[in-house]
Every structure is written in C-alpha cells, then in structure tokens.
C-alpha atoms as a PDB file:
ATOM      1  CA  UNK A   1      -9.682  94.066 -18.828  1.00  0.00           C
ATOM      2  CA  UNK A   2      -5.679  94.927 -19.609  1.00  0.00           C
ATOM      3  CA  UNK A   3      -2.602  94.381 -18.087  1.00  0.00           C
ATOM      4  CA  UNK A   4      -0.026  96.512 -17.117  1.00  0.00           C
ATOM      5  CA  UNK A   5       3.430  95.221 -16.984  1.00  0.00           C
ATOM      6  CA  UNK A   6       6.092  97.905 -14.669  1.00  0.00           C
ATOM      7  CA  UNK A   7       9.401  97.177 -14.104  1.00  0.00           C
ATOM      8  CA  UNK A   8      10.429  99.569 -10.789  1.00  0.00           C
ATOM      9  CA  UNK A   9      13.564 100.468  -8.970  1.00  0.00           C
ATOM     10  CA  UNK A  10      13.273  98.862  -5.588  1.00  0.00           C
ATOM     11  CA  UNK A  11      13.386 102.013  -3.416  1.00  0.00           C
ATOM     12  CA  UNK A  12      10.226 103.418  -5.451  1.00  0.00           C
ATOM     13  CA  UNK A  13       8.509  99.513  -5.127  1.00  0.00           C
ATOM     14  CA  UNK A  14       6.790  99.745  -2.145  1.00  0.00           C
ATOM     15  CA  UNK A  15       5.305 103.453  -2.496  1.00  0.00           C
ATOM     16  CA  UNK A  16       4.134 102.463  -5.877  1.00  0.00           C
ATOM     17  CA  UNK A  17       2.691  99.380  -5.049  1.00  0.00           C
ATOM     18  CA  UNK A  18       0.608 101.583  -1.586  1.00  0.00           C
ATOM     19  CA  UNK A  19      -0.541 103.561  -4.703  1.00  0.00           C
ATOM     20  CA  UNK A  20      -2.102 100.859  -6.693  1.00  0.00           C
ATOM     21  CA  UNK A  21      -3.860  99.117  -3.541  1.00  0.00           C
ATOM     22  CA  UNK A  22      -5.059 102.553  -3.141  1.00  0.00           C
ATOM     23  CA  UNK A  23      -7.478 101.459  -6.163  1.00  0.00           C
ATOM     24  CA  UNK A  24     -10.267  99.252  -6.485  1.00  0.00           C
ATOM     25  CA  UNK A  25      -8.776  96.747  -9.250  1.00  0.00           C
ATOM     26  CA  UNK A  26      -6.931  93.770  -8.860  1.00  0.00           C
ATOM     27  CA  UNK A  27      -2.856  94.429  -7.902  1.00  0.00           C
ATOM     28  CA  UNK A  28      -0.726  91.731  -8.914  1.00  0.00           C
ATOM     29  CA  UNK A  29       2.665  91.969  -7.666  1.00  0.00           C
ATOM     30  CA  UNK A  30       5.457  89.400  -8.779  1.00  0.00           C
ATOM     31  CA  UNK A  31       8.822  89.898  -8.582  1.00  0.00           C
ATOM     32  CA  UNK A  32      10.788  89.291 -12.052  1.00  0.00           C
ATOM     33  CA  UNK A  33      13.343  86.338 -11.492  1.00  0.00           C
ATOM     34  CA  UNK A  34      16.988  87.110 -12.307  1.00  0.00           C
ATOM     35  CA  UNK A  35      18.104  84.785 -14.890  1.00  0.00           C
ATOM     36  CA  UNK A  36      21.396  82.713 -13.475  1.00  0.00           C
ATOM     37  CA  UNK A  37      24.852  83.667 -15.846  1.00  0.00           C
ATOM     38  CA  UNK A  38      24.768  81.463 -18.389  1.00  0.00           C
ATOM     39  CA  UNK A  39      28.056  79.847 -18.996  1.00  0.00           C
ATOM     40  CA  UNK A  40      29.543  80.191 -22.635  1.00  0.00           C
ATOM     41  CA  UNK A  41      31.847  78.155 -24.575  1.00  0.00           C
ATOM     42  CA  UNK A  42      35.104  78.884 -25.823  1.00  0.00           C
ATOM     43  CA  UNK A  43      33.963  79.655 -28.728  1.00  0.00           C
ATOM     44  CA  UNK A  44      30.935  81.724 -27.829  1.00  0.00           C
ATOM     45  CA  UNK A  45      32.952  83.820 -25.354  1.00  0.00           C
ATOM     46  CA  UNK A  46      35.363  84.295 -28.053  1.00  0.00           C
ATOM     47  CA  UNK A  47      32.595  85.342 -29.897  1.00  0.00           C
ATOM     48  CA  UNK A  48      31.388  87.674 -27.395  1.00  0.00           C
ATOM     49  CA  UNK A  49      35.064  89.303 -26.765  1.00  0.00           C
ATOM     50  CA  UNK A  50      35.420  89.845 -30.704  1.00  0.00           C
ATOM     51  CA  UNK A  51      31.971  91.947 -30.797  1.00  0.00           C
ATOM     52  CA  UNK A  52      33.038  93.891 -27.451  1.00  0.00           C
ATOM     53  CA  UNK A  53      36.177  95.149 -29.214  1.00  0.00           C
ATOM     54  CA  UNK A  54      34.521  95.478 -32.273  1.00  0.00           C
ATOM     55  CA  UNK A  55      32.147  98.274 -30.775  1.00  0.00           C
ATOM     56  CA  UNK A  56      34.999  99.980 -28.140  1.00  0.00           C
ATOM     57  CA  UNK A  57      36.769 100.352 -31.954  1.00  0.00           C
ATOM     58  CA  UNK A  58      33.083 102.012 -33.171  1.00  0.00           C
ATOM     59  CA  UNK A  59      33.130 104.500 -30.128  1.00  0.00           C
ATOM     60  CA  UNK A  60      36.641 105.310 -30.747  1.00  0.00           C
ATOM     61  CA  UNK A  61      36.489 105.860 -34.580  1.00  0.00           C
ATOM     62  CA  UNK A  62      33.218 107.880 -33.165  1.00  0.00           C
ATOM     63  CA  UNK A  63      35.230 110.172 -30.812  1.00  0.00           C
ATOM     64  CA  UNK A  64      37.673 110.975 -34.105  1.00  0.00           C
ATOM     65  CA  UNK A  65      40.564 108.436 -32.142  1.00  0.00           C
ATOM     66  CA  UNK A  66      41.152 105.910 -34.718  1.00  0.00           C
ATOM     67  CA  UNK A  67      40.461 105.396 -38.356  1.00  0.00           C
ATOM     68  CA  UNK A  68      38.591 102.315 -39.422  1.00  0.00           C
ATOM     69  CA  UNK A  69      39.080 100.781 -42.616  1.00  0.00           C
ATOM     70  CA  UNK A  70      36.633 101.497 -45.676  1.00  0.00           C
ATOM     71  CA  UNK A  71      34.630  98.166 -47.099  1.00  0.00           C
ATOM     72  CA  UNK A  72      36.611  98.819 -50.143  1.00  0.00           C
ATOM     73  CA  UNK A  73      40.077  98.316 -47.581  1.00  0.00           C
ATOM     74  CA  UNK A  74      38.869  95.254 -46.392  1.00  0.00           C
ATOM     75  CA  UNK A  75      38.303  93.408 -49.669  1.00  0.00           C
ATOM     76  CA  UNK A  76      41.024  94.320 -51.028  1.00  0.00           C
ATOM     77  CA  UNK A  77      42.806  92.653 -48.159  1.00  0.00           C
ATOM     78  CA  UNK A  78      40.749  89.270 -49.212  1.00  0.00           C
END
C-alpha cells in the first residue's frame, strides 16, 4: 500500500475529496496546521532584512538597473 500526500486550494477541497470517496480505498483527510509566526531576534531579523535586500539588489542588477560589484571589487575593498 502507498500514500499520497496533496496539498489543495480550498475551493477545489471538497470536489476532490467527493472524488476520492468515490473509490474503494481508504481516504484520509487532515488538514495541514499553519505553523504560528515565529518571532525573531534582533539579530536574526537583521539577518533576514540583509538577505531581502541582498536579492531585490539581484533582481535589479537582473533587470540591467544597477551594477553589482565583481568578487575581485569586493576584496580589494578588504
């Protein structure tokens, strides 16, 4: 026997789920439980702010925008 694991948009649940009764095998349904916002630290929200910006600078250099720095920019700047 296998399991199928389905992850639905709520307005196609229920017809989905008159489907699989519609079969003779087993129909489990449980609903997934939304994980509560964890809170973050100062430093882990800084953290998480940095790597936002970080990747809204990616799209940009992407799109032709900006102009990143090479490697070879950076170290010299160490």
């Amino acid at each position: 026997m296998r399991q199928i694991l389905l992850t639905v948009p709520d307005e196609q649940y229920a017809f989905l789920m008159k489907v699989l009764k519609s079969f003779s095998f087993e129909v489990d349904a449980k609903p997934i439980r939304q994980t509560a916002a964890k809170k973050l630290t100062p430093a882990q929200q800084e953290w998480v702010d940095d790597f936002r910006e970080a990747l809204e600078q990616m799209e940009l250099h992407e799109q032709g925008k900006i102009r990143l720095k090479s490697a070879r920019e950076l170290l010299d700047e160490l």
